[in-house]
N, C-alpha and C. Protein backbone atom coordinates (compact mmCIF):
# COMPACT_ATOMS: atom_id res chain seq x y z
N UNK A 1 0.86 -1.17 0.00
CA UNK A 1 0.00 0.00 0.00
C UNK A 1 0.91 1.24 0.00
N UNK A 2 0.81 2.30 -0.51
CA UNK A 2 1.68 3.33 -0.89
C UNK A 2 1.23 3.92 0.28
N UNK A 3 2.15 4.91 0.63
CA UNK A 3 1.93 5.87 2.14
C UNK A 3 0.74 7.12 1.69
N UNK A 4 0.13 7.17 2.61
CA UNK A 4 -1.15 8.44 2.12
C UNK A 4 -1.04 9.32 2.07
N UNK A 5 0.65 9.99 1.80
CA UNK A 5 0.91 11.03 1.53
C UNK A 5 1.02 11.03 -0.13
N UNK A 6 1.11 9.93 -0.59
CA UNK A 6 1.40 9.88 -2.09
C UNK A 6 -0.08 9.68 -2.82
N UNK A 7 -1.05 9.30 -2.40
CA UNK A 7 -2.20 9.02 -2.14
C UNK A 7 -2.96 10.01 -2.32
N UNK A 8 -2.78 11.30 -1.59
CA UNK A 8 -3.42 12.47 -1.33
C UNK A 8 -2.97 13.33 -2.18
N UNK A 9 -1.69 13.32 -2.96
CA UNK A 9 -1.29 14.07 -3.98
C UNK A 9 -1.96 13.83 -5.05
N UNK A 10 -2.04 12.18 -5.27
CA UNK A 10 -2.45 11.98 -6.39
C UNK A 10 -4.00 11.99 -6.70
N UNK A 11 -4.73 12.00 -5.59
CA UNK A 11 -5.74 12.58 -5.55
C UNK A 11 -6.46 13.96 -5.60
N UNK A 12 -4.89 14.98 -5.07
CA UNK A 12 -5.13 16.51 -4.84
C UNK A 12 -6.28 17.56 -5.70
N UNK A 13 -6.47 16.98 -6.87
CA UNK A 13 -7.30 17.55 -7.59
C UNK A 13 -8.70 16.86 -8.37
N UNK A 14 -8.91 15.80 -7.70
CA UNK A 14 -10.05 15.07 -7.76
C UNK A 14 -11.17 15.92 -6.97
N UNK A 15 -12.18 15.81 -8.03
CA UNK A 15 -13.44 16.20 -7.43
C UNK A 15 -13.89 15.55 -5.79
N UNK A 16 -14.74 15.79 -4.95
CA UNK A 16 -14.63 14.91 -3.40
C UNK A 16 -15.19 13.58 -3.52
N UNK A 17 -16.53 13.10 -4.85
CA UNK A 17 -17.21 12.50 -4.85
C UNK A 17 -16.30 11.11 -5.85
N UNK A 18 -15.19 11.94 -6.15
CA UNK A 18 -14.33 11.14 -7.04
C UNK A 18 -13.23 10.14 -6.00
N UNK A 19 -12.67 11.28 -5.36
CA UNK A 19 -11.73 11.22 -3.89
C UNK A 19 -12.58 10.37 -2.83
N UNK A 20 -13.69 9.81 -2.91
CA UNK A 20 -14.64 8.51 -1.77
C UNK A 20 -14.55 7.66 -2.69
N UNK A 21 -14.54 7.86 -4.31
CA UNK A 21 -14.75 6.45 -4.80
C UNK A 21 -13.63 5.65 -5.18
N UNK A 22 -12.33 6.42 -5.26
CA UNK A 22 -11.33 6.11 -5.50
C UNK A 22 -10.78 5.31 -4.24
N UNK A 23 -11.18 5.85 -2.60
CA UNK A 23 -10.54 5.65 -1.73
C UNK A 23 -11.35 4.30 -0.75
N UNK A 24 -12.38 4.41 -1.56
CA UNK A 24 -13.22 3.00 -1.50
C UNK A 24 -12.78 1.64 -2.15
N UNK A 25 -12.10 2.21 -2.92
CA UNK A 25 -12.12 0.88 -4.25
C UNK A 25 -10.90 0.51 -3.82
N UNK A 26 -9.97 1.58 -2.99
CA UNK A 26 -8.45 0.80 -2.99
C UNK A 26 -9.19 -0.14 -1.60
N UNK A 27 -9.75 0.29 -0.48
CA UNK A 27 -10.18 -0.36 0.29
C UNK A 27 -10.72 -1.97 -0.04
N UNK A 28 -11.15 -1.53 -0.78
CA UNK A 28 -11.98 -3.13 -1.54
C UNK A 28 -10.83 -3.55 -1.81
N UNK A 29 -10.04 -3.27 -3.04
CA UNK A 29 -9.27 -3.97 -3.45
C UNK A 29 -8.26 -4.67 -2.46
N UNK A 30 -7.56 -4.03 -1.57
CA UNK A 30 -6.84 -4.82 -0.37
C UNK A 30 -7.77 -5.65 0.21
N UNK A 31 -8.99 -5.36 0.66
CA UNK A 31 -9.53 -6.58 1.32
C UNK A 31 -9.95 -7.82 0.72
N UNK A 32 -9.78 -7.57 -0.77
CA UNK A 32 -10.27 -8.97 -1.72
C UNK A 32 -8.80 -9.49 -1.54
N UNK A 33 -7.80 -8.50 -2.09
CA UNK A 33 -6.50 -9.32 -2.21
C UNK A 33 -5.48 -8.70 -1.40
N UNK A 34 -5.27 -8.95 -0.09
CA UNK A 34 -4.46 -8.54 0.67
C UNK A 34 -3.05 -8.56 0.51
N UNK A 35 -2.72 -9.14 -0.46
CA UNK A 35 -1.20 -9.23 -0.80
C UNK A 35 -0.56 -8.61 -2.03
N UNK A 36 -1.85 -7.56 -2.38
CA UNK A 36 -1.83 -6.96 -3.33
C UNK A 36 -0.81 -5.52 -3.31
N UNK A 37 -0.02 -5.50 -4.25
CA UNK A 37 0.89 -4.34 -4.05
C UNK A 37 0.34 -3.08 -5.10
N UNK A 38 0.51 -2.03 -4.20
CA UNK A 38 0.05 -0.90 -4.79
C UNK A 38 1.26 -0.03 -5.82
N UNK A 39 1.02 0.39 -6.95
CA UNK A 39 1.87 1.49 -7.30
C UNK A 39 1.06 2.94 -8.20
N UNK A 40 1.59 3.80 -8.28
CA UNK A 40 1.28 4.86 -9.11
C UNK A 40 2.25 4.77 -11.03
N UNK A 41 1.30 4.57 -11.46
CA UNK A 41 1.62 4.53 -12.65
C UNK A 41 1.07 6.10 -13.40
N UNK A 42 2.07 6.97 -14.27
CA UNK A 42 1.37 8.07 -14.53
C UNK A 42 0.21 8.21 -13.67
N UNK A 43 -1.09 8.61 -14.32
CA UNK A 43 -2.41 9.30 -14.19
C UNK A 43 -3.11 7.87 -13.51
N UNK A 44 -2.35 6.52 -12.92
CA UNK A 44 -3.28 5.73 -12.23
C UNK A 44 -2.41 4.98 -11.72
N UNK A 45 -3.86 4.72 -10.43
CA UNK A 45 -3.35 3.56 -9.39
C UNK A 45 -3.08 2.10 -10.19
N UNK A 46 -2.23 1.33 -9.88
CA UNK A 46 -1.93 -0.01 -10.35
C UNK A 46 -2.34 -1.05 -9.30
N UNK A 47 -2.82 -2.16 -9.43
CA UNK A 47 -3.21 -3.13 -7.96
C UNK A 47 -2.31 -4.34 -8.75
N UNK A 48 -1.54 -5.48 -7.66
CA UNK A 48 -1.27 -6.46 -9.20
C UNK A 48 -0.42 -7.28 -7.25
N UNK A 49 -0.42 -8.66 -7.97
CA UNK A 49 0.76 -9.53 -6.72
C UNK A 49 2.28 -10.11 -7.41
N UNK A 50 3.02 -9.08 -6.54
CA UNK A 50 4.20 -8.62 -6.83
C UNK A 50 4.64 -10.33 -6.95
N UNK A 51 4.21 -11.17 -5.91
CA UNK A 51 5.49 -12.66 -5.84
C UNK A 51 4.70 -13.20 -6.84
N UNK A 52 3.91 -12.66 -7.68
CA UNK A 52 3.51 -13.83 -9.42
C UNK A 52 3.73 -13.10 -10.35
N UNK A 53 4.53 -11.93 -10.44
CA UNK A 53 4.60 -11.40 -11.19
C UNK A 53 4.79 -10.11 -11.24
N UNK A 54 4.93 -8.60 -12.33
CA UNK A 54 4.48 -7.64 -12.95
C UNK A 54 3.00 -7.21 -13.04
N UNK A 55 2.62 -6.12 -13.08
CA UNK A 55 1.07 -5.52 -12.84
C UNK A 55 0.47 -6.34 -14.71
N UNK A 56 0.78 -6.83 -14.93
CA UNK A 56 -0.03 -7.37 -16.28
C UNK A 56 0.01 -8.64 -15.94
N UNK A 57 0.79 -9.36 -15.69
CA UNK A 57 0.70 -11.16 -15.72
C UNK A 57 0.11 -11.15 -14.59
N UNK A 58 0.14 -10.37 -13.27
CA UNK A 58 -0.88 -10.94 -12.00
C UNK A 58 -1.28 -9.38 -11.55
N UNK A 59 -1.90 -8.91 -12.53
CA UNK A 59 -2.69 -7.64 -12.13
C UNK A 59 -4.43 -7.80 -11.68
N UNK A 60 -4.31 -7.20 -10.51
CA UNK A 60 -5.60 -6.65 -9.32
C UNK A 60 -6.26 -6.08 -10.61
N UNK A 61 -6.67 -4.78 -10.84
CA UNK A 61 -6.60 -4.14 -11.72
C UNK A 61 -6.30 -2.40 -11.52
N UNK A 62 -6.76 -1.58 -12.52
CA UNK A 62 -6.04 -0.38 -12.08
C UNK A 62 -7.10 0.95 -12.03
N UNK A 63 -6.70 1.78 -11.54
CA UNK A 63 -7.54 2.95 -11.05
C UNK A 63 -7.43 4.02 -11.74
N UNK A 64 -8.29 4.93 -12.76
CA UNK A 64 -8.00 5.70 -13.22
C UNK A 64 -9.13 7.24 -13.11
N UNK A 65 -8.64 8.62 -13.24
CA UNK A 65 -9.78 9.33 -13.27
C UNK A 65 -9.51 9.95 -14.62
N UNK A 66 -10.56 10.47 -14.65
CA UNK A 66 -10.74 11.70 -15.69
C UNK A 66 -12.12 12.62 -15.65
N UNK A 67 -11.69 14.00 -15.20
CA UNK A 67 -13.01 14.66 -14.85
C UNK A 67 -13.84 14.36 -13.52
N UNK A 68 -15.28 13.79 -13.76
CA UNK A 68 -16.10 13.19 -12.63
C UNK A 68 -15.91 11.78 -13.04
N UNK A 69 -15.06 11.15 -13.38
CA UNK A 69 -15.56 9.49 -13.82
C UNK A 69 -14.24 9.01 -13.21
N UNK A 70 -14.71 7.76 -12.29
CA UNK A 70 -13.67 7.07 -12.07
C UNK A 70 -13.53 5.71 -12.97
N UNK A 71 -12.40 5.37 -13.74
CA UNK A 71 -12.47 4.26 -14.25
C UNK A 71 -11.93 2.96 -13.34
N UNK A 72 -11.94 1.86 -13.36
CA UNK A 72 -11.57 0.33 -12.78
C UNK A 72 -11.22 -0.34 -14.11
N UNK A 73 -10.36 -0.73 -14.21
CA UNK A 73 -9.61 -1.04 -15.47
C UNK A 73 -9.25 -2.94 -15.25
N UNK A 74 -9.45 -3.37 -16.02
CA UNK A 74 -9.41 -5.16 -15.68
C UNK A 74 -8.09 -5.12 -17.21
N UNK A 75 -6.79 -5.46 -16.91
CA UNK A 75 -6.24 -5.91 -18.22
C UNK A 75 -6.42 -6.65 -19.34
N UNK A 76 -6.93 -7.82 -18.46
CA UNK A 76 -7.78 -9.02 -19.07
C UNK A 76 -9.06 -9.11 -18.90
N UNK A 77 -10.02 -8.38 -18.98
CA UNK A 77 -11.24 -8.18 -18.30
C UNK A 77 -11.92 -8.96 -19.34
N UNK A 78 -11.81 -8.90 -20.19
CA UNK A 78 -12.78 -10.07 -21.47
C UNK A 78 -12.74 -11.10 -21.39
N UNK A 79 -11.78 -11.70 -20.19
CA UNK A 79 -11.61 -13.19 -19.72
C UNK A 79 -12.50 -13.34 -18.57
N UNK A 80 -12.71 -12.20 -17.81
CA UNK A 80 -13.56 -12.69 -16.57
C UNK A 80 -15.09 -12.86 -16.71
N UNK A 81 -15.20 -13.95 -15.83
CA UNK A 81 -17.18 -13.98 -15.46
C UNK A 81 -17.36 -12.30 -15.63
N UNK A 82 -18.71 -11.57 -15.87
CA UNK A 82 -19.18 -10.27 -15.68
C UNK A 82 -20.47 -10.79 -15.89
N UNK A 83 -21.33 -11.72 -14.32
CA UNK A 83 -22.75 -11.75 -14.37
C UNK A 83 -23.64 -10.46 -14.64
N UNK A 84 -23.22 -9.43 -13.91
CA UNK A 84 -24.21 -7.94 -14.10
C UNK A 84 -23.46 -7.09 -15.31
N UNK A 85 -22.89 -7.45 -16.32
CA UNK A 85 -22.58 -6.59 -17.28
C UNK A 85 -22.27 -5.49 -17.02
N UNK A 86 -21.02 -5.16 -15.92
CA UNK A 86 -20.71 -4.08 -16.12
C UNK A 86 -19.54 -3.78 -16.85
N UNK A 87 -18.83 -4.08 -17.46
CA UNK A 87 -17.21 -3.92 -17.80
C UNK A 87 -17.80 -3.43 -19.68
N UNK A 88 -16.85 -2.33 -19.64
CA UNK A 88 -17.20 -2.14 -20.98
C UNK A 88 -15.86 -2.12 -21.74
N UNK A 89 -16.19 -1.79 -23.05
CA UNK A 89 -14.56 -2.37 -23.83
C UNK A 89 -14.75 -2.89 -25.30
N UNK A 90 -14.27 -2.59 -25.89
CA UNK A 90 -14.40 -3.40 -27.31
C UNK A 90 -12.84 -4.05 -27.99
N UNK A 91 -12.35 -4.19 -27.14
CA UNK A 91 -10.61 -4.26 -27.56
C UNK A 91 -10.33 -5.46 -27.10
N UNK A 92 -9.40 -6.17 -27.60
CA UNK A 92 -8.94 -7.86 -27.66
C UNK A 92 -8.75 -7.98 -26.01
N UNK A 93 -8.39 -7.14 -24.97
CA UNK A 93 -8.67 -8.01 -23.48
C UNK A 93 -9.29 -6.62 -22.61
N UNK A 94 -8.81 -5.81 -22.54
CA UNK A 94 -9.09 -4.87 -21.57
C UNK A 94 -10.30 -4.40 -21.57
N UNK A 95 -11.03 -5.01 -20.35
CA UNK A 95 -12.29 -3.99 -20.02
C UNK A 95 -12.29 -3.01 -18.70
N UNK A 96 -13.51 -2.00 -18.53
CA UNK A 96 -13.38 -1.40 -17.69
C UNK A 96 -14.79 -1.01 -16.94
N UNK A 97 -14.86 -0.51 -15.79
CA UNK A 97 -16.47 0.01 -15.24
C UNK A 97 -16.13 1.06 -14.85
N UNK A 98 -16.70 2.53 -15.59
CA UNK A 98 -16.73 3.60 -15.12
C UNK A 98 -17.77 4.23 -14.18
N UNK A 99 -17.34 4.83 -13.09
CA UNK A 99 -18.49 5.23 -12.16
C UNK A 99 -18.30 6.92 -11.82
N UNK A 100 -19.44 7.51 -11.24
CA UNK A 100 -19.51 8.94 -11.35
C UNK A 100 -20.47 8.60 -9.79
N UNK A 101 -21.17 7.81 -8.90
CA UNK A 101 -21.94 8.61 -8.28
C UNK A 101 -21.47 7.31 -6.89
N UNK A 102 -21.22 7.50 -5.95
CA UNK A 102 -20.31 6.68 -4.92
C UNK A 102 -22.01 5.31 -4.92
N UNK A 103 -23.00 6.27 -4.36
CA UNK A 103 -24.26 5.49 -3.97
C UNK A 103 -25.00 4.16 -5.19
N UNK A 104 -24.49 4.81 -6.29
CA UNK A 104 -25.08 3.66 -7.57
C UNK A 104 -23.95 2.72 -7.61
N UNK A 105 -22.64 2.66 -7.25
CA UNK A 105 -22.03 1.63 -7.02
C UNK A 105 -22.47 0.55 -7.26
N UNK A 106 -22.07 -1.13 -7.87
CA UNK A 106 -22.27 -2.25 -7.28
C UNK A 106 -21.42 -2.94 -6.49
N UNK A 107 -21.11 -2.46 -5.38
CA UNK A 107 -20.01 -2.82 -4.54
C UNK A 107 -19.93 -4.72 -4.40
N UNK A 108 -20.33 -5.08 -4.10
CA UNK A 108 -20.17 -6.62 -4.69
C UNK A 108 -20.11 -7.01 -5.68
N UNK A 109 -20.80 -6.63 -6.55
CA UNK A 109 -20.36 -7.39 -8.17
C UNK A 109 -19.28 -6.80 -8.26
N UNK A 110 -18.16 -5.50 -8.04
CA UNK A 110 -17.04 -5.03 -7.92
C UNK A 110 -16.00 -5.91 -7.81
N UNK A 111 -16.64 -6.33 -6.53
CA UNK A 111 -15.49 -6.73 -5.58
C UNK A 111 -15.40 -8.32 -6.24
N UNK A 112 -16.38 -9.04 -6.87
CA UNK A 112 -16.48 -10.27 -7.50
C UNK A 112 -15.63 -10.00 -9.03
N UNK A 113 -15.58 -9.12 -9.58
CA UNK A 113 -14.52 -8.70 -10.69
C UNK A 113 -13.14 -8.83 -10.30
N UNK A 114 -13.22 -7.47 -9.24
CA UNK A 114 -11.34 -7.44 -8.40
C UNK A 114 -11.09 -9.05 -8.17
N UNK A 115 -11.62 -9.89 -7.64
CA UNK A 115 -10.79 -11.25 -7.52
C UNK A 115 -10.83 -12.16 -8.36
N UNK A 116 -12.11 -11.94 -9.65
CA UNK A 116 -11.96 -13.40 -10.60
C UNK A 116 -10.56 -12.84 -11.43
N UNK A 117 -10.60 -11.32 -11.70
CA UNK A 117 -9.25 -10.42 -12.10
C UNK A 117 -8.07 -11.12 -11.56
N UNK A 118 -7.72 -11.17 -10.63
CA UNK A 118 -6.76 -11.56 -9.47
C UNK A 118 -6.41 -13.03 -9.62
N UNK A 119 -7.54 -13.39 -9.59
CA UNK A 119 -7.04 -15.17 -9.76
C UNK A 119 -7.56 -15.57 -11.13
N UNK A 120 -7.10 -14.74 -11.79
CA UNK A 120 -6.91 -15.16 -13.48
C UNK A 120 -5.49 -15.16 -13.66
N UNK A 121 -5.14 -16.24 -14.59
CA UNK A 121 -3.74 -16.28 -14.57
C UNK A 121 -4.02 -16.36 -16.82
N UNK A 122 -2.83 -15.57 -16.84
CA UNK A 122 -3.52 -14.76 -18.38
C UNK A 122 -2.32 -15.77 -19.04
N UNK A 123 -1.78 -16.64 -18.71
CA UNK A 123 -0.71 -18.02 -19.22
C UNK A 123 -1.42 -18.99 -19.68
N UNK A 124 -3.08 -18.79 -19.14
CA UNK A 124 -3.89 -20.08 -19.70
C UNK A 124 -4.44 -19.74 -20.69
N UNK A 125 -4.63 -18.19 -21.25
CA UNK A 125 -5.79 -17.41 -22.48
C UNK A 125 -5.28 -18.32 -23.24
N UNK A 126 -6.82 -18.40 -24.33
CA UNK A 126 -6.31 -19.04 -25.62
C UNK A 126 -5.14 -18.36 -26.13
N UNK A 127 -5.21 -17.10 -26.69
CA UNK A 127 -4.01 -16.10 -27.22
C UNK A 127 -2.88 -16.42 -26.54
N UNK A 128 -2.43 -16.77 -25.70
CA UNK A 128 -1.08 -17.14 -24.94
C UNK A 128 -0.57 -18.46 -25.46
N UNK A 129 -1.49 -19.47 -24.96
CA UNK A 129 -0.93 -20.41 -25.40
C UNK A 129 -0.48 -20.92 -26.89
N UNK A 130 -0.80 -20.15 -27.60
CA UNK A 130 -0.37 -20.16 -28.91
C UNK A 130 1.10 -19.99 -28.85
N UNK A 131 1.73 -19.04 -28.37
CA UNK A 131 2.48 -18.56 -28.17
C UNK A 131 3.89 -19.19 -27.21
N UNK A 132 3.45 -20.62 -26.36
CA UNK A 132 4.44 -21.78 -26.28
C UNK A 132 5.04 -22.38 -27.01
């Protein structure tokens, strides 16, 4: 987890309603995957477990803003279950769920993304294994 001084910078100019949802989601995200290492990548948070890897081969997923919208970014998100259809995306893996209002949240179907994310291992995709 990065110290909340780095945290608060990188938040410094987030709207407040942006700054609860952002500071929610890292919450979630450690409590789904507690061994999850945090970094700042440019303009976003990174979630990913450092002893399997780099933030792409065992990436949590990642945190991004722009404006009022917070994005949740899945690398491989076109691989995971998404029972409530939230992840949007039209690109060969990366999906994402953008949110704007803390209360319309689906904080469980969230938190059921952050870990099928997590315990996806992207060595089994069809597209990979081609590639042995």
């Amino acid at each position: 987890m990065l110290p909340y001084h780095l945290v608060d910078h990188f938040l410094q100019y987030a709207p407040t309603e942006s700054r609860e949802l952002i500071l929610e989601i890292r919450n979630l995200v450690f409590a789904a995957v507690p061994d999850a290492q945090e970094e700042m990548r440019g303009r976003n948070l990174v979630y990913f477990r450092s002893a399997a890897g780099g933030p792409v081969i065992s990436g949590v997923c990642g945190i991004s803003r722009k404006g009022n919208t917070v994005r949740v970014y899945f690398t491989h998100g076109a691989f995971i279950p998404d029972p409530h259809h939230l992840l949007r995306g039209t690109g060969k893996a990366m999906r994402a769920l953008e949110l704007r209002d803390y209360a319309e949240v689906p904080w469980e179907a969230l938190q059921e993304l952050i870990l099928a994310h997590a315990n996806l291992d992207p060595k089994t995709l069809p597209q990979n294994r081609n590639a042995e």
